[in-house]
Protein backbone atom coordinates (compact mmCIF):
# COMPACT_ATOMS: atom_id res chain seq x y z
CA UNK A 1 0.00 0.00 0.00
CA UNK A 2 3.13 2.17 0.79
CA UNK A 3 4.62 1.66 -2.61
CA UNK A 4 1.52 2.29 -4.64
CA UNK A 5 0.72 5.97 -2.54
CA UNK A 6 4.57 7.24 -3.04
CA UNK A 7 3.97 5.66 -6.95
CA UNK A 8 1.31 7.84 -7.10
CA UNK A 9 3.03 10.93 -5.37
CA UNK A 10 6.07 10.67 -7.59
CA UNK A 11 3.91 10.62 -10.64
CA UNK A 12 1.51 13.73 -9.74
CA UNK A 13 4.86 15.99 -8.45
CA UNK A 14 6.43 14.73 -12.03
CA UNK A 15 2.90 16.15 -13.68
CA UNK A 16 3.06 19.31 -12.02
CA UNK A 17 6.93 19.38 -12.59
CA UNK A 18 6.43 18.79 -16.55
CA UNK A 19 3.48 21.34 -16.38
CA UNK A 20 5.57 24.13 -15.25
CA UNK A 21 8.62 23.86 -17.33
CA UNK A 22 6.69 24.14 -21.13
CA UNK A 23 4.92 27.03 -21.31
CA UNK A 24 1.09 27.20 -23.50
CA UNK A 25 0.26 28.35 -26.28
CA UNK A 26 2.58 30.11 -29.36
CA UNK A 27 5.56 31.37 -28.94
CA UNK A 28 6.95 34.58 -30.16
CA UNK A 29 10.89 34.74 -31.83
CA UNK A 30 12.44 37.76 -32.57
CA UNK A 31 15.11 37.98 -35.44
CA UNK A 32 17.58 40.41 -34.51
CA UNK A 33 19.49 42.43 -35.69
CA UNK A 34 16.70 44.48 -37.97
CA UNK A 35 17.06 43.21 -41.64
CA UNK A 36 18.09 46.39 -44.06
CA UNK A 37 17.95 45.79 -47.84
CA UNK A 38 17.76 47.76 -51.18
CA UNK A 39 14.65 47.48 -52.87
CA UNK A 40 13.97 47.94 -57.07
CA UNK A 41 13.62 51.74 -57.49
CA UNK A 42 12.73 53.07 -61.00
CA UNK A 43 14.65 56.22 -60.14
CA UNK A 44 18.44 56.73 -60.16
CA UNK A 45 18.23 56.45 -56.14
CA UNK A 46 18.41 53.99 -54.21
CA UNK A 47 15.28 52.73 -52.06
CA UNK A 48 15.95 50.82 -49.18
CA UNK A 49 13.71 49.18 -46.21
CA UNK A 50 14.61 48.69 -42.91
CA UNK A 51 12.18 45.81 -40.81
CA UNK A 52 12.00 44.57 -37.47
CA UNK A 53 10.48 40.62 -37.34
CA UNK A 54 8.50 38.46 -34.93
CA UNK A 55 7.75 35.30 -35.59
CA UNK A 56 5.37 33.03 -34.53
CA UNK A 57 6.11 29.78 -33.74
CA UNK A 58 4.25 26.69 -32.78
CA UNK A 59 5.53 25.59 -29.66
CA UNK A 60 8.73 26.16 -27.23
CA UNK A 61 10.81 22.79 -28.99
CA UNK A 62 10.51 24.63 -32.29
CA UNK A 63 13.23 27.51 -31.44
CA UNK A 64 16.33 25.02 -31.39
CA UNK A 65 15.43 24.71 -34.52
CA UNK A 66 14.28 28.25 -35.87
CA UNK A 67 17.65 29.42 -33.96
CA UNK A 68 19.72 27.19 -35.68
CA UNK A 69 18.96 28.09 -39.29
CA UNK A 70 18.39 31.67 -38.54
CA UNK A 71 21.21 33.13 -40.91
CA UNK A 72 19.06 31.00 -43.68
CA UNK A 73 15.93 32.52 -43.08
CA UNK A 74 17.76 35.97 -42.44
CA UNK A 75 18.69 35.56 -46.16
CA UNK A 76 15.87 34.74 -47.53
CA UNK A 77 13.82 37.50 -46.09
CA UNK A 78 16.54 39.72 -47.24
CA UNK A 79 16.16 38.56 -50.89
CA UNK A 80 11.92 38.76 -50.69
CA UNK A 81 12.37 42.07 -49.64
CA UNK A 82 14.73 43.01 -52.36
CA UNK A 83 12.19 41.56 -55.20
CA UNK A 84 9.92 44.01 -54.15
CA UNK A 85 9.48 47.49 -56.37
CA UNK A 86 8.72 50.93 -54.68
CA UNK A 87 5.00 50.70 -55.62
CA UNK A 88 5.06 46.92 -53.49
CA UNK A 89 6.99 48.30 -50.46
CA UNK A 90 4.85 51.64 -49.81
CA UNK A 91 1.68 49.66 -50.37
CA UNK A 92 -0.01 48.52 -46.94
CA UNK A 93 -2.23 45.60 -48.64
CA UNK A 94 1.20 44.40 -50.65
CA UNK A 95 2.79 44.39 -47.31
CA UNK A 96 0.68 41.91 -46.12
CA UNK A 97 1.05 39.80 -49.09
CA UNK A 98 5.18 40.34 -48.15
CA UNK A 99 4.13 38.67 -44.85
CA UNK A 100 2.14 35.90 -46.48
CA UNK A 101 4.79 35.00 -49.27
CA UNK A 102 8.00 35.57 -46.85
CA UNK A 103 5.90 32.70 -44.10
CA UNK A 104 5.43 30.46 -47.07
CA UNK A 105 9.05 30.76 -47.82
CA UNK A 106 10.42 30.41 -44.52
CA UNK A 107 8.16 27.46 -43.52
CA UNK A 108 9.70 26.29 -47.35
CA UNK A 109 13.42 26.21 -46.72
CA UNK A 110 13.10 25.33 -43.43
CA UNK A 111 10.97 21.82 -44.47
CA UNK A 112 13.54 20.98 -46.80
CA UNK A 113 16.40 21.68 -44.31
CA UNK A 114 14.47 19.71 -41.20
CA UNK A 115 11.32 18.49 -42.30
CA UNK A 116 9.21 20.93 -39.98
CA UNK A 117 7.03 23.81 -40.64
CA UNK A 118 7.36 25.46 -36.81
CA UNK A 119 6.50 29.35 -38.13
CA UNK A 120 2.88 30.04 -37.53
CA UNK A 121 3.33 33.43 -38.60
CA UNK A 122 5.38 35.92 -39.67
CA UNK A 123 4.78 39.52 -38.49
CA UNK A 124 6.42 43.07 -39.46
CA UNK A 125 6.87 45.07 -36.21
CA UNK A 126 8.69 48.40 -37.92
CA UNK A 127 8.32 48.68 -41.56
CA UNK A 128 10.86 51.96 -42.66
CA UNK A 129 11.06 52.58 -45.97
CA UNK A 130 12.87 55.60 -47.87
């Protein structure tokens, strides 16, 4: 009887152990530094666009993993960015559709290099653009 109430007490403080450690819910990543990038300018200036990115991701065991290939998704944000043309960048609804195409990407490369999609989201805190 002994050995099945301290079973029991083990596996309950064990619960409450594992509970505490993981947190709920998403998860929020932040690249850092900003990303800064040229952009296609029809002008004989140059345009360029400065963004600050949060990221989304699924649960608290995906950021190994995001952390780990971050100069690869650094780079490719860098190069969606620099696709872009000055009507795209200044456009709030494009922007968006930046955000949509750069998780699709992301979630892309990042299949191929681990065979997980962990980005739920990609969001654009600051957005400068000159």
């Amino acid at each position: 009887m002994f050995r099945l109430l301290a079973l029991c007490l083990l596996f309950f403080v064990g619960t409450l152990h594992a509970q505490e450690e993981e947190p709920q819910g998403p998860l929020y990543y932040t690249i850092e530094p900003d990303i800064i990038t040229n952009y296609q300018n029809s002008g004989k200036s140059l345009g360029y666009v400065r963004v600050s990115i949060d990221l989304m991701l699924e649960s608290a065991d995906k950021m190994p993993l995001v952390e780990q290939h971050i100069p690869l998704l650094r780079d490719a944000i860098n190069n969606l960015l620099a696709e872009q043309n000055r009507q795209e960048i200044r456009s709030l609804a494009v922007r968006n559709q930046i955000a949509t195409a750069g998780l699709e990407r992301l979630n892309d490369l990042l299949l191929k290099e681990t065979g997980d999609t962990p980005i739920r989201r990609l969001m654009f805190t600051k957005f400068l653009y000159q």
